[in-house]
C-alpha atoms as a PDB file:
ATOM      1  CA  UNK A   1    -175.033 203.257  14.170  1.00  0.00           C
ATOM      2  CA  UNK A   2    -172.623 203.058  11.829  1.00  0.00           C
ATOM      3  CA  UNK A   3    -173.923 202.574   7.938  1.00  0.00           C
ATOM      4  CA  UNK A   4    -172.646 198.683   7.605  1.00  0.00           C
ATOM      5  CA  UNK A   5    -174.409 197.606  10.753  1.00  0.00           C
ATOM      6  CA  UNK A   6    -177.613 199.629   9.737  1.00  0.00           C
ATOM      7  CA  UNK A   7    -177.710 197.865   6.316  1.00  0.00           C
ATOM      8  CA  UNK A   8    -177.552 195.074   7.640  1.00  0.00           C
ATOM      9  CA  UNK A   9    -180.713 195.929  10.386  1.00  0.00           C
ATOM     10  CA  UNK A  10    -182.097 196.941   7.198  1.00  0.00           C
ATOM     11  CA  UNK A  11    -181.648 193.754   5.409  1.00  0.00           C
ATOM     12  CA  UNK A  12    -182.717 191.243   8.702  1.00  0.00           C
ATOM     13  CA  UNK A  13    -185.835 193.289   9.148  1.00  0.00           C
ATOM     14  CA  UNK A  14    -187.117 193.114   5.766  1.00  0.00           C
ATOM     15  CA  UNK A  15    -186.442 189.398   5.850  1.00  0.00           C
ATOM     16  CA  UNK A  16    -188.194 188.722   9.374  1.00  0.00           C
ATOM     17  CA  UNK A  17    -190.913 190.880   7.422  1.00  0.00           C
ATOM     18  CA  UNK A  18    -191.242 188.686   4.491  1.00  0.00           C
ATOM     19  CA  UNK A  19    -190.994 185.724   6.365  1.00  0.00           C
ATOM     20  CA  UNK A  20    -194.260 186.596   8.175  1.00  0.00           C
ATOM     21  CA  UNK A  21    -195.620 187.732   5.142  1.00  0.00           C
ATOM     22  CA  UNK A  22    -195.272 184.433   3.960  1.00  0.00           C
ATOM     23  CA  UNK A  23    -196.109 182.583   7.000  1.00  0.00           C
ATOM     24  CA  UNK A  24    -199.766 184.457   6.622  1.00  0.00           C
ATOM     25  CA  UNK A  25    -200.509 183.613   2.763  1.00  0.00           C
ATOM     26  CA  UNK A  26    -199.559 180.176   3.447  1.00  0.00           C
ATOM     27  CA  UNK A  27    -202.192 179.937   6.306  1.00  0.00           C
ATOM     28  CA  UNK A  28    -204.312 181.628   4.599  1.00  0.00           C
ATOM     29  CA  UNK A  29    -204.422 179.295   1.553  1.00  0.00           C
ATOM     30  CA  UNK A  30    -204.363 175.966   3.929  1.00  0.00           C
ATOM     31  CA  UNK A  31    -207.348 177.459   6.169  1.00  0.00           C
ATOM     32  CA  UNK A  32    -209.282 177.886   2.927  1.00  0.00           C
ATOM     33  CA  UNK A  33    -208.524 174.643   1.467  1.00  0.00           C
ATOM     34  CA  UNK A  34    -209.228 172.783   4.911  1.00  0.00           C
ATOM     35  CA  UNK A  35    -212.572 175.261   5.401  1.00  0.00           C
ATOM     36  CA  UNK A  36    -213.692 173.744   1.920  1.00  0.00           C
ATOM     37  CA  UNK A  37    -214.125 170.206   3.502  1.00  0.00           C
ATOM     38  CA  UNK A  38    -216.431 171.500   5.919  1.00  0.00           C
ATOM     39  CA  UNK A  39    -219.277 172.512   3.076  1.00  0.00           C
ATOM     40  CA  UNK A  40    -220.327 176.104   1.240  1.00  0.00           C
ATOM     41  CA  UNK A  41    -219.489 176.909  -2.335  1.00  0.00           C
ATOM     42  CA  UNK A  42    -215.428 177.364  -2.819  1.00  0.00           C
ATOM     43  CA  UNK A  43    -216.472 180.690  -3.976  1.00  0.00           C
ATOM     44  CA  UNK A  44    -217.702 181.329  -0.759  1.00  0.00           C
ATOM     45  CA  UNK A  45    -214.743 179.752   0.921  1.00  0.00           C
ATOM     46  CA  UNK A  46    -212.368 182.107  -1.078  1.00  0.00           C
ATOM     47  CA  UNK A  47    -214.141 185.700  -1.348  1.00  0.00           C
ATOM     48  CA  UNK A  48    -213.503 186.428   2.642  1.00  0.00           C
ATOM     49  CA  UNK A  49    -210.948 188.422   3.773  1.00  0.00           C
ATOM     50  CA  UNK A  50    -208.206 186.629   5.764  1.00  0.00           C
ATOM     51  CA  UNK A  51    -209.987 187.571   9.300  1.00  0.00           C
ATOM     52  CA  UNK A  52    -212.698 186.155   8.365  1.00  0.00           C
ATOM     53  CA  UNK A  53    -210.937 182.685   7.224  1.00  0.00           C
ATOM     54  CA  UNK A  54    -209.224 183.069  10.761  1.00  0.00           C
ATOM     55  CA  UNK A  55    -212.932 183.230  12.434  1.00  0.00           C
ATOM     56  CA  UNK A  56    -214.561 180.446  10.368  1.00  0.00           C
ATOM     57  CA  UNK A  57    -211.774 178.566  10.666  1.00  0.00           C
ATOM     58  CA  UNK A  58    -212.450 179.024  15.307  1.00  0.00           C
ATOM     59  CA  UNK A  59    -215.559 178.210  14.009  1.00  0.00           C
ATOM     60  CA  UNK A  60    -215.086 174.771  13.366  1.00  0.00           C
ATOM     61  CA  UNK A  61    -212.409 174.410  15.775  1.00  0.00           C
ATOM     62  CA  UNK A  62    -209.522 174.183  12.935  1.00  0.00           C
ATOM     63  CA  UNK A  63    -207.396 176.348  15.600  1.00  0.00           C
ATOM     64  CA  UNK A  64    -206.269 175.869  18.927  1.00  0.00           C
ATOM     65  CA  UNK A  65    -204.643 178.131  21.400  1.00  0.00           C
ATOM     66  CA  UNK A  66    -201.517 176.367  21.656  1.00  0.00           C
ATOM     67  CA  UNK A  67    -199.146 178.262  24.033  1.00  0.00           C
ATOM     68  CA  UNK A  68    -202.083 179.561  26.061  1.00  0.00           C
ATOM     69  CA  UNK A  69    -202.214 179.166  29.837  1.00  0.00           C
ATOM     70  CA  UNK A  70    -205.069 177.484  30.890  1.00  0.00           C
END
C-alpha cells in the first residue's frame, strides 16, 4: 500500500474509532440519567461500570432489540 493511501486508512480508522468511542459515553451518560427516574441513590446509578448500566438498563426494559429477527 502505498504511504498516502495508508495514512489515510490510518486517519479513517481512528475516526470510525472515536466515533464509537463517543457513541458509547454518550449512551452511557443517557442510560444513567434515564436509570435515575426509575429509583436508587444517583450514587448508585453512577458507580457501575458501563455493563452493568447496559444490564439495568434490560432490566427495566430501556432497550430493545431493534434489528433482531423475531
Amino acid at each position: 500500500m502505498p504511504a498516502g493511501e495508508e495514512v489515510l486508512y490510518d486517519l479513517y480508522r481512528n475516526s470510525a474509532v472515536k466515533s464509537v468511542e463517543l457513541s458509547l459515553e454518550t449512551a452511557g451518560k443517557l442510560l444513567r440519567k434515564a436509570l435515575k427516574l426509575f429509583g436508587g441513590s444517583p450514587r448508585e446509578v453512577d458507580a457501575p461500570v458501563f455493563n452493568d448500566v447496559l444490564r439495568r438498563a434490560g432490566q427495566h426494559s430501556l432497550l430493545d432489540a431493534a434489528g433482531s429477527p423475531g
